[in-house]
N, C-alpha and C. Protein backbone atom coordinates (compact mmCIF):
# COMPACT_ATOMS: atom_id res chain seq x y z
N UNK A 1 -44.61 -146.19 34.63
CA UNK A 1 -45.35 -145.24 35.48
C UNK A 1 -46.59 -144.73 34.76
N UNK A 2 -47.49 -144.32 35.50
CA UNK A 2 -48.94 -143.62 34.78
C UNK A 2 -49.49 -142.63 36.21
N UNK A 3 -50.38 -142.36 35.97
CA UNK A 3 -51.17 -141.31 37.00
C UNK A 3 -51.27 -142.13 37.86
N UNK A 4 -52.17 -143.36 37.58
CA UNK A 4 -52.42 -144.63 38.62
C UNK A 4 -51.51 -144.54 39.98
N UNK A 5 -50.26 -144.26 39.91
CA UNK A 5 -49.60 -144.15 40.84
C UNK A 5 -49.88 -143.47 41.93
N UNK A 6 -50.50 -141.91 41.37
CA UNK A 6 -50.30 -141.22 42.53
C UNK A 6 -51.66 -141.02 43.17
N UNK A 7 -51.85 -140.23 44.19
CA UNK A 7 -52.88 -140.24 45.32
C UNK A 7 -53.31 -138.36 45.37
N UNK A 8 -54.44 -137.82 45.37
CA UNK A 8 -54.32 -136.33 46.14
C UNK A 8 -55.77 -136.21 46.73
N UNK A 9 -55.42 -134.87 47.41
CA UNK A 9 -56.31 -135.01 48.49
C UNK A 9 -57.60 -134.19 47.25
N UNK A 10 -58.91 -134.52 47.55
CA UNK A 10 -60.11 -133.55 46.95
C UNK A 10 -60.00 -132.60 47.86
N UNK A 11 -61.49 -131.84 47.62
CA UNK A 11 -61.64 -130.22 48.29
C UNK A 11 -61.90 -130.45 49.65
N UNK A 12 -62.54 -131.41 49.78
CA UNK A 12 -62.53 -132.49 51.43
C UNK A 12 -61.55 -132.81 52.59
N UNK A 13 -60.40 -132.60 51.73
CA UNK A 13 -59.31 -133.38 52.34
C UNK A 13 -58.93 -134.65 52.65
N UNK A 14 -60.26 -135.52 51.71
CA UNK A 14 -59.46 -136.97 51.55
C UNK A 14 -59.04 -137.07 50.27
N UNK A 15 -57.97 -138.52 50.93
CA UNK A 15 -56.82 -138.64 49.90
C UNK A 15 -57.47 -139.70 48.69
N UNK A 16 -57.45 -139.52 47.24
CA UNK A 16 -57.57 -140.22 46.27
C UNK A 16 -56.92 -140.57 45.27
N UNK A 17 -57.27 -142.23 45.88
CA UNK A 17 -55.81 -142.55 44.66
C UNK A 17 -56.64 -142.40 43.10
N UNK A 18 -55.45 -142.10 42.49
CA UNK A 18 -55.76 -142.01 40.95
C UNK A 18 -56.41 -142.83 40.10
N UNK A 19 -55.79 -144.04 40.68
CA UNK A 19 -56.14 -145.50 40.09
C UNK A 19 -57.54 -145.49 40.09
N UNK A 20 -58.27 -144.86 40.61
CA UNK A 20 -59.94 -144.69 40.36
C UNK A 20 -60.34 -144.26 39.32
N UNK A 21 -59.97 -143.70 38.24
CA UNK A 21 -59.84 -143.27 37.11
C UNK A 21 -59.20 -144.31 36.04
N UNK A 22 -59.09 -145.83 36.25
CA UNK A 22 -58.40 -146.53 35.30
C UNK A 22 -59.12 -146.89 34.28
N UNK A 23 -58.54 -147.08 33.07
CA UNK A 23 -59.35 -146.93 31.71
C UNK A 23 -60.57 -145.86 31.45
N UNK A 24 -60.30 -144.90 32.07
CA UNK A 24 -60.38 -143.55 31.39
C UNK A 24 -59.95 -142.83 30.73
N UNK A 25 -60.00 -141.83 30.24
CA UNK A 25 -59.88 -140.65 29.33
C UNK A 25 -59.41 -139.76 30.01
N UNK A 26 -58.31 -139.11 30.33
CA UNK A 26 -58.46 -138.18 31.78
C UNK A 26 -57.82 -136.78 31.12
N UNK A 27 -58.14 -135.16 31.89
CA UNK A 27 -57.88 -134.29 31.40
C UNK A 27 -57.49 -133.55 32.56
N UNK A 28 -56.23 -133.75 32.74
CA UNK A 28 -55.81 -132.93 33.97
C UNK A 28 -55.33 -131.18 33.68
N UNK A 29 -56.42 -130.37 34.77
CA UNK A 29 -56.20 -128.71 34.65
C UNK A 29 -55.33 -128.17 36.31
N UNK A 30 -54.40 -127.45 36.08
CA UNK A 30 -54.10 -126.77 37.03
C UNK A 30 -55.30 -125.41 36.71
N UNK A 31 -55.80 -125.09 37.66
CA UNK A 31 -57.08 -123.55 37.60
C UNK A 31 -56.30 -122.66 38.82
N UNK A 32 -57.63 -122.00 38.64
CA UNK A 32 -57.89 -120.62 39.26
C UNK A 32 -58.66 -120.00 39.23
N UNK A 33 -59.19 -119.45 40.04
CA UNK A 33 -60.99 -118.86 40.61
C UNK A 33 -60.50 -116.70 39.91
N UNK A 34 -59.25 -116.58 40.08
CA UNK A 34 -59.00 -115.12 39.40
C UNK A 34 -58.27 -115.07 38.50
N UNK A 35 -58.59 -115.95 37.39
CA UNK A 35 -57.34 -115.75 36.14
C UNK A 35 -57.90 -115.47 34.61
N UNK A 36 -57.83 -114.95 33.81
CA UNK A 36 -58.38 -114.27 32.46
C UNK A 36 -59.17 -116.06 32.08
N UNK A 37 -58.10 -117.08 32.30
CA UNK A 37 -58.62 -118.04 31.39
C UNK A 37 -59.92 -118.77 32.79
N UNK A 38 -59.92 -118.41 33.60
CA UNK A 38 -60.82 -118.84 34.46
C UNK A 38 -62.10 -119.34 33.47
N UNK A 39 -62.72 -118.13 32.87
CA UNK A 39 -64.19 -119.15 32.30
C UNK A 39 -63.98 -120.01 31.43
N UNK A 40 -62.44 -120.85 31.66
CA UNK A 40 -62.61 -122.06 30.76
C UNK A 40 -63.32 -122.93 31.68
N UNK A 41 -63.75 -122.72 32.74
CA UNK A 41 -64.40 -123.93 33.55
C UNK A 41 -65.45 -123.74 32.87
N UNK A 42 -66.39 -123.37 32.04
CA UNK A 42 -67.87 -123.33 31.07
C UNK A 42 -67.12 -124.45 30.74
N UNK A 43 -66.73 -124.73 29.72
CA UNK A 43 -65.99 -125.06 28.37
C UNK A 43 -65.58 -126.49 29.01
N UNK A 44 -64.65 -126.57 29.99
CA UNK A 44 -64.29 -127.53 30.67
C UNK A 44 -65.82 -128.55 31.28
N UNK A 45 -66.65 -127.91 31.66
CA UNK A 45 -67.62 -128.87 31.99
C UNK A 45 -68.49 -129.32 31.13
N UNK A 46 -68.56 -128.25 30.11
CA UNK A 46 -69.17 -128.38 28.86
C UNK A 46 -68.93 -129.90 28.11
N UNK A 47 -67.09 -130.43 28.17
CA UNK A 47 -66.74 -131.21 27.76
C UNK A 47 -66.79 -132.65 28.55
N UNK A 48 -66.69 -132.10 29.69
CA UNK A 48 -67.01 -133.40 30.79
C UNK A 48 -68.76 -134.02 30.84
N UNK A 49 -69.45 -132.86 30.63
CA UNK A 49 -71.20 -133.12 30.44
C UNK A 49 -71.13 -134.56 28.78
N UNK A 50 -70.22 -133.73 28.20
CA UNK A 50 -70.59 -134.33 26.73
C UNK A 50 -69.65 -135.77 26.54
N UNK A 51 -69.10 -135.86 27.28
CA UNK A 51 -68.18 -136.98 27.31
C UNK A 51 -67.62 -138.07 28.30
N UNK A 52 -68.66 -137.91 29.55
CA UNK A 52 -68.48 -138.91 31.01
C UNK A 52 -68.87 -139.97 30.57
N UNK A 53 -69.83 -140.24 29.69
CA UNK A 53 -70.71 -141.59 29.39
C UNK A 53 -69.91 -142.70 29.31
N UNK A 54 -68.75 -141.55 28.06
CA UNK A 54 -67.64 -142.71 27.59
C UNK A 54 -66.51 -142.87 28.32
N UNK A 55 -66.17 -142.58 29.32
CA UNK A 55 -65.38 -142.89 30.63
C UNK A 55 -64.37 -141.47 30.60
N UNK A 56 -64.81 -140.21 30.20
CA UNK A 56 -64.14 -139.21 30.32
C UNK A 56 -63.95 -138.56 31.26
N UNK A 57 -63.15 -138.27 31.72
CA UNK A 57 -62.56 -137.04 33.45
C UNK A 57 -61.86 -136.09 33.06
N UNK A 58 -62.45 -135.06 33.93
CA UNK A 58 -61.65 -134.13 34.10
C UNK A 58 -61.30 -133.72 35.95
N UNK A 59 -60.06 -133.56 35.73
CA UNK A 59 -59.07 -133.16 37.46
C UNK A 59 -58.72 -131.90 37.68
N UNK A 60 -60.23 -130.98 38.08
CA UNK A 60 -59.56 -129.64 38.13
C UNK A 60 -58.19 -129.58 39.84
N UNK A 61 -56.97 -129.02 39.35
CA UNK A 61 -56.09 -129.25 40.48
C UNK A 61 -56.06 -127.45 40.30
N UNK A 62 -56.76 -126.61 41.48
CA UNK A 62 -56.61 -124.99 42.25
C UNK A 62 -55.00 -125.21 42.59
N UNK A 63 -54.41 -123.58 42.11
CA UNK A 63 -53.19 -123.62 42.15
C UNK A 63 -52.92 -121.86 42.12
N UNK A 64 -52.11 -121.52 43.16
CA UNK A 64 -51.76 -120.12 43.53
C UNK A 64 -50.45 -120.00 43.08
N UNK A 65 -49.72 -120.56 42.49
CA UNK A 65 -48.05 -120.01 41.69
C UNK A 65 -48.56 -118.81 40.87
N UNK A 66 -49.19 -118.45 40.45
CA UNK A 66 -49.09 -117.54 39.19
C UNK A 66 -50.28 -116.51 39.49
N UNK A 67 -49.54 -115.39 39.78
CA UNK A 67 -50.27 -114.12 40.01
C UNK A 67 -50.99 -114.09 41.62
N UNK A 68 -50.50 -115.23 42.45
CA UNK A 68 -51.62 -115.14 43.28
C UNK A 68 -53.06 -115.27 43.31
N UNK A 69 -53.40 -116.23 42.02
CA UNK A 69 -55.00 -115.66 41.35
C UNK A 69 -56.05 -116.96 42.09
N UNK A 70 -55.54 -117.68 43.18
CA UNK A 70 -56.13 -119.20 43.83
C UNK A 70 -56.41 -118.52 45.48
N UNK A 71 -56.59 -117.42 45.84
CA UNK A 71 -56.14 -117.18 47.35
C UNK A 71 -56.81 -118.17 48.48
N UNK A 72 -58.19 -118.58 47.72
CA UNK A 72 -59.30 -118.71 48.78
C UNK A 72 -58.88 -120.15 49.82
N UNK A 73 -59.67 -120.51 50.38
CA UNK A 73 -59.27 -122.25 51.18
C UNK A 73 -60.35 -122.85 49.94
N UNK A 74 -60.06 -123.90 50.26
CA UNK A 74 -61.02 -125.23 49.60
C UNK A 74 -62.05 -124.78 49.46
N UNK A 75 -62.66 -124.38 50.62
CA UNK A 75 -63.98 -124.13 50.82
C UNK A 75 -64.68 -123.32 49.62
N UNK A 76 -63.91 -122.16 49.41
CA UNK A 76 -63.89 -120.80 48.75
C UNK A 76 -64.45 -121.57 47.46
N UNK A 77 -63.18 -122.23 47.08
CA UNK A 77 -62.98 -122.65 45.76
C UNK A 77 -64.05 -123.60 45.35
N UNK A 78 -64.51 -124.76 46.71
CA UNK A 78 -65.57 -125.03 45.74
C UNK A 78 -66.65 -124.61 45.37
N UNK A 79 -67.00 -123.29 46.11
CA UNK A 79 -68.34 -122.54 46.25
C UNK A 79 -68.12 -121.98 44.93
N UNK A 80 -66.89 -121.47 44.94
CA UNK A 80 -66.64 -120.63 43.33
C UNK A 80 -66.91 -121.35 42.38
N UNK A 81 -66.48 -122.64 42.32
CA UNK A 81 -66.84 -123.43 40.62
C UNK A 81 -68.25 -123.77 40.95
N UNK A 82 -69.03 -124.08 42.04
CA UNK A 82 -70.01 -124.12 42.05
C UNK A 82 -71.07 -123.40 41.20
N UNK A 83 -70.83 -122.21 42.53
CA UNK A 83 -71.75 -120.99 42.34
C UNK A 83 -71.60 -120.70 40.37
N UNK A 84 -70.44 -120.55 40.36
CA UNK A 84 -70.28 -119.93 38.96
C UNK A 84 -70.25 -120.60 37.79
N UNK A 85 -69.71 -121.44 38.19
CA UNK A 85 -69.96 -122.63 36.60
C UNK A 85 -70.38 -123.80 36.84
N UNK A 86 -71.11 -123.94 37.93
CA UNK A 86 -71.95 -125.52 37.77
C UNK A 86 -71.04 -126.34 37.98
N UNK A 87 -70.07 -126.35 38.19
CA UNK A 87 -68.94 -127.55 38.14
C UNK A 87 -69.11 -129.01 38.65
N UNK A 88 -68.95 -130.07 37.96
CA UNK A 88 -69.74 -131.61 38.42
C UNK A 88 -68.25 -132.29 38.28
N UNK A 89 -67.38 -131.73 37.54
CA UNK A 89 -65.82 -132.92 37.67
C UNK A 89 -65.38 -132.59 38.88
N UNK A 90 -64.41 -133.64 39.29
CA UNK A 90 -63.84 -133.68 40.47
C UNK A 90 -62.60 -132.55 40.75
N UNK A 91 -62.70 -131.93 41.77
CA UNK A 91 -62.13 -131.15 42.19
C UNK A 91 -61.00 -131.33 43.02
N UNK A 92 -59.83 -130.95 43.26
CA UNK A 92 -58.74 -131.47 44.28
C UNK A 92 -58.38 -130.27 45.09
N UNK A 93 -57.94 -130.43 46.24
CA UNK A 93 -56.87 -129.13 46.71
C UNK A 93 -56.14 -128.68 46.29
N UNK A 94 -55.59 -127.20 46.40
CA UNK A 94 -55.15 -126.68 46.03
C UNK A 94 -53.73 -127.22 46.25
N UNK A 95 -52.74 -126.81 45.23
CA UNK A 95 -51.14 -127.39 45.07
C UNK A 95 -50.56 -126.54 44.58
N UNK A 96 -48.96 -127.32 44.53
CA UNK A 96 -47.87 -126.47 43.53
C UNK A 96 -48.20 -127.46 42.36
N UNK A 97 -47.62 -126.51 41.31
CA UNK A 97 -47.27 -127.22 40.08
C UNK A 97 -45.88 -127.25 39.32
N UNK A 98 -45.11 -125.90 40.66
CA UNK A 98 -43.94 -126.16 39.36
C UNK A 98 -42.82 -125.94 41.18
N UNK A 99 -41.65 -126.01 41.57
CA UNK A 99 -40.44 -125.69 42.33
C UNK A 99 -40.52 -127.17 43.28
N UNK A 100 -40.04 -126.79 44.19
CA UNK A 100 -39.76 -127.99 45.33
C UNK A 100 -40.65 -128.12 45.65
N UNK A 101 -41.86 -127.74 46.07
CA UNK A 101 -43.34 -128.66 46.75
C UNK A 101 -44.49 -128.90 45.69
N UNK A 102 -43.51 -129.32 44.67
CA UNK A 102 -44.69 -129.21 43.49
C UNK A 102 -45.01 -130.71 43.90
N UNK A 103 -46.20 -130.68 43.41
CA UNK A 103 -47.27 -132.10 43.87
C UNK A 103 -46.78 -133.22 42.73
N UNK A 104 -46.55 -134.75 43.19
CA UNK A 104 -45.63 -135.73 42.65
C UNK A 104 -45.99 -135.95 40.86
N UNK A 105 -47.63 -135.95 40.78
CA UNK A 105 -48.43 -136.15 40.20
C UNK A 105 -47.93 -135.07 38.61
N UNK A 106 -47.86 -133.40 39.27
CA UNK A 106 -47.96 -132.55 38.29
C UNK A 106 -45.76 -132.77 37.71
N UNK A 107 -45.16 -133.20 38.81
CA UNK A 107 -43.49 -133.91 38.18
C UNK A 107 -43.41 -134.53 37.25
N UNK A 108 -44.19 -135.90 37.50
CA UNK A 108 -45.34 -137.04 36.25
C UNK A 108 -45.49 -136.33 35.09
N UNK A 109 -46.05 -135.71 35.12
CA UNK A 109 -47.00 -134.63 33.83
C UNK A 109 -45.66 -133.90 33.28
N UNK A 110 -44.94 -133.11 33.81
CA UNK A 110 -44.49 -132.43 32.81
C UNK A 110 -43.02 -132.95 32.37
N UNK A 111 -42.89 -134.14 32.93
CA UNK A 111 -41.92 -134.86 32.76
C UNK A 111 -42.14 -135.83 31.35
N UNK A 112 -43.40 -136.21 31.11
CA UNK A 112 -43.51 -136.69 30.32
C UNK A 112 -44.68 -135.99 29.22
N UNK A 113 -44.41 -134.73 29.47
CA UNK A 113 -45.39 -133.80 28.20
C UNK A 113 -44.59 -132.47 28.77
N UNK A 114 -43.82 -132.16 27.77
CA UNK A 114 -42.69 -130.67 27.60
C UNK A 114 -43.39 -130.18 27.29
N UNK A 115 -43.34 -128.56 27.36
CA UNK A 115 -43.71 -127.74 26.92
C UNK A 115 -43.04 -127.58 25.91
N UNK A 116 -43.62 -125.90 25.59
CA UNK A 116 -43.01 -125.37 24.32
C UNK A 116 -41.31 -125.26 24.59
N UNK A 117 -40.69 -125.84 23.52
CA UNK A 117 -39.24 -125.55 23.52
C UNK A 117 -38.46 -126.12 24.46
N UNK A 118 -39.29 -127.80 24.83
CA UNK A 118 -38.93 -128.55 25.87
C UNK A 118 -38.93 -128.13 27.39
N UNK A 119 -39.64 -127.04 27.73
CA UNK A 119 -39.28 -126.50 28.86
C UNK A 119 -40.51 -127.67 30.02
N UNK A 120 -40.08 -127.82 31.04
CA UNK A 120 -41.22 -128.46 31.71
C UNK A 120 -41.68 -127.89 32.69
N UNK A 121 -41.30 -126.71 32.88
CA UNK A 121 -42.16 -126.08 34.02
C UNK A 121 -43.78 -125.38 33.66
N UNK A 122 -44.85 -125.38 34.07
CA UNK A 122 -45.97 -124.93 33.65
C UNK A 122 -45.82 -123.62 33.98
N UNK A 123 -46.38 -123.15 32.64
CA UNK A 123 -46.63 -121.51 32.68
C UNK A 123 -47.40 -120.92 33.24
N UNK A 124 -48.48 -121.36 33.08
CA UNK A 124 -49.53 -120.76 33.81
C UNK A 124 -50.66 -121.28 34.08
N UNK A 125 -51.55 -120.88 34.82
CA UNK A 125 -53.33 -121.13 34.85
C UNK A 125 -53.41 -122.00 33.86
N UNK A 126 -54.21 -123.19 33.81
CA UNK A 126 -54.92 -123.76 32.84
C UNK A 126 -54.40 -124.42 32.10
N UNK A 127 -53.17 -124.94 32.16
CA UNK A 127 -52.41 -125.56 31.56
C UNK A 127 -53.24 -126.96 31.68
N UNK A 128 -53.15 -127.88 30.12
CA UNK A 128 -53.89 -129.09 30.38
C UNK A 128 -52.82 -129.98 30.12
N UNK A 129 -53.33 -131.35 30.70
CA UNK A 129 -52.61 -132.82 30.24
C UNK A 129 -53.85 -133.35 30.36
N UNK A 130 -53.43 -133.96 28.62
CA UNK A 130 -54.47 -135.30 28.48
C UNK A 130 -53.32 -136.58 28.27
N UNK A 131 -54.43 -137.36 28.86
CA UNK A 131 -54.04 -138.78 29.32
C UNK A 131 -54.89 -139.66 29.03
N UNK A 132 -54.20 -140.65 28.37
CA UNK A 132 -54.88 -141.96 27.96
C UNK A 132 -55.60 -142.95 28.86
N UNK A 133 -56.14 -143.71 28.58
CA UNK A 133 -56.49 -144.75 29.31
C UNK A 133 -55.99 -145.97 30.07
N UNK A 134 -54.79 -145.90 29.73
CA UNK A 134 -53.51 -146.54 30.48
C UNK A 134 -52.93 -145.44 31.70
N UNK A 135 -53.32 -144.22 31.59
CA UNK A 135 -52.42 -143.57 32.67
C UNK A 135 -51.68 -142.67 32.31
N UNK A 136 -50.67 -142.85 30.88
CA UNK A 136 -50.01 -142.10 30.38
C UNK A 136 -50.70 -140.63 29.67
N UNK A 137 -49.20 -140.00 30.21
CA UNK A 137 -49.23 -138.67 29.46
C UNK A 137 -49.30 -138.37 27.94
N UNK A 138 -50.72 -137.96 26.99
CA UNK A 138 -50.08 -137.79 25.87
C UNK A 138 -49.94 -136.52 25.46
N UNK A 139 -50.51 -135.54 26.00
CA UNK A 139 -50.09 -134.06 25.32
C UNK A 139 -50.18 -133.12 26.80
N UNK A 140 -49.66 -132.48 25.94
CA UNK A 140 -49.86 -130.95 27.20
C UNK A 140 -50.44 -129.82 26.32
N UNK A 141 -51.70 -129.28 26.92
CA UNK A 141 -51.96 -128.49 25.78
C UNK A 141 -52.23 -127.13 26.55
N UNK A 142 -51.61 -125.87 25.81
CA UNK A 142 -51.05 -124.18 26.38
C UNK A 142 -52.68 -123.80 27.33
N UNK A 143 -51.88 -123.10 27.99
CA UNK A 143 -53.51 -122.13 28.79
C UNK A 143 -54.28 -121.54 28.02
N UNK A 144 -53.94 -121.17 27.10
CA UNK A 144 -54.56 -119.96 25.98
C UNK A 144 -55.45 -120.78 24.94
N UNK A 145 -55.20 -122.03 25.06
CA UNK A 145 -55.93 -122.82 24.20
C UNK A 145 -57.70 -123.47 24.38
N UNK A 146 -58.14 -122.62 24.14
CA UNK A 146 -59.96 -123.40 24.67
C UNK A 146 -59.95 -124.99 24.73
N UNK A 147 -61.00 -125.21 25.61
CA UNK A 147 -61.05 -126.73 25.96
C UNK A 147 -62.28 -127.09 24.85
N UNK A 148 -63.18 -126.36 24.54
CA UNK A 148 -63.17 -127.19 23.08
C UNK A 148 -62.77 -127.62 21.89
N UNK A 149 -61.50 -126.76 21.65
CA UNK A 149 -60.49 -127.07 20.68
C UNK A 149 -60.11 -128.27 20.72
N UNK A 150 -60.14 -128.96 21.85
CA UNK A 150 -59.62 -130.38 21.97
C UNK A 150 -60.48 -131.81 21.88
N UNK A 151 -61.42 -131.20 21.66
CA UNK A 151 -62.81 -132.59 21.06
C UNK A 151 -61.95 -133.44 20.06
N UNK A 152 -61.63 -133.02 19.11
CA UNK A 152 -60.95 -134.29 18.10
C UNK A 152 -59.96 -135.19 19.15
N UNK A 153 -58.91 -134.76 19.71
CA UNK A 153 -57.95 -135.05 20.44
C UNK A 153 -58.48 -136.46 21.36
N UNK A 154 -59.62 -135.91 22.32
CA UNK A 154 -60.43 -136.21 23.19
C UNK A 154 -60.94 -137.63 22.51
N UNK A 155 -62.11 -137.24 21.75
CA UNK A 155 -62.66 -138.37 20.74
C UNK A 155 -61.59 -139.20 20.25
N UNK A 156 -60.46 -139.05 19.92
CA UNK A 156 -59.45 -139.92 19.50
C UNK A 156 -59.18 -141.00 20.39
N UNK A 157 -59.09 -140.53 21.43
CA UNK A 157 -58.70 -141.51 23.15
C UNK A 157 -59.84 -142.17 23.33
N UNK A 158 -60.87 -141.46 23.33
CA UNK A 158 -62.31 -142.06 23.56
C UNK A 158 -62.29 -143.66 22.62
């Protein structure tokens, strides 16, 4: 199994399969337009500006489990990364990430990148998975952690 598998809808509401992303670099974010770590979208595009050349992505996936901090429709949301951080990576609809309607994709992910203390449910906002160029999951890295901290990581896959 790899990401390749699965399909989600963008801010549009069409459906995209993953497999469009093959032999990439990929950096999948659950976000949020009201959450402390919100201005990691700077940081986040910062890294996508500096690293598309070499087949790098980032999948921001909007997500209301935690605090309520996602309220808006699509619409909202893309005006928000717009308006506010320039945002140029691809954007998806909003989803679950963690109970029974969690989206197939984010099951994938934490099934094969535990959290702390093996737990696989995502904690919160901003939680990342990076993924190789085959598809696979190789890390999960905490909300609290800046997305430039992960350039070595990144460059490694690259």
């Amino acid at each position: 199994m790899s990401i390749y598998e699965y399909t989600a809808k963008d801010l549009k509401g069409n459906e995209v399969p993953l497999s469009e992303y093959r032999d990439y670099v990929v950096l999948i974010v659950n976000t949020a337009s009201k959450c402390g770590f919100t201005p990691q979208y700077e940081e986040l595009e910062q890294l996508y500006k500096e690293y598309c050349d070499q087949k790098f992505m980032i999948l921001g996936f909007p997500c209301n489990q935690f605090g309520n901090q996602e309220p808006g429709s699509e619409e909202d949301i893309n005006e928000f990364c717009q308006v506010n951080y320039g945002v140029t990576f691809p954007m998806f609809a909003k989803v679950d990430v963690n109970g029974d309607d969690a989206h197939p994709l984010f099951d994938y992910l934490k099934d094969n990148a535990k959290g702390l203390l093996g737990s696989k449910a995502v904690k919160w906002n901003f939680t990342k998975f990076l993924v190789n160029r085959n598809g696979e999951v190789v890390d999960r890295i905490a909300s609290a952690t800046s997305p430039l901290k992960m350039k070595s990581d990144i460059e490694a896959l690259l």
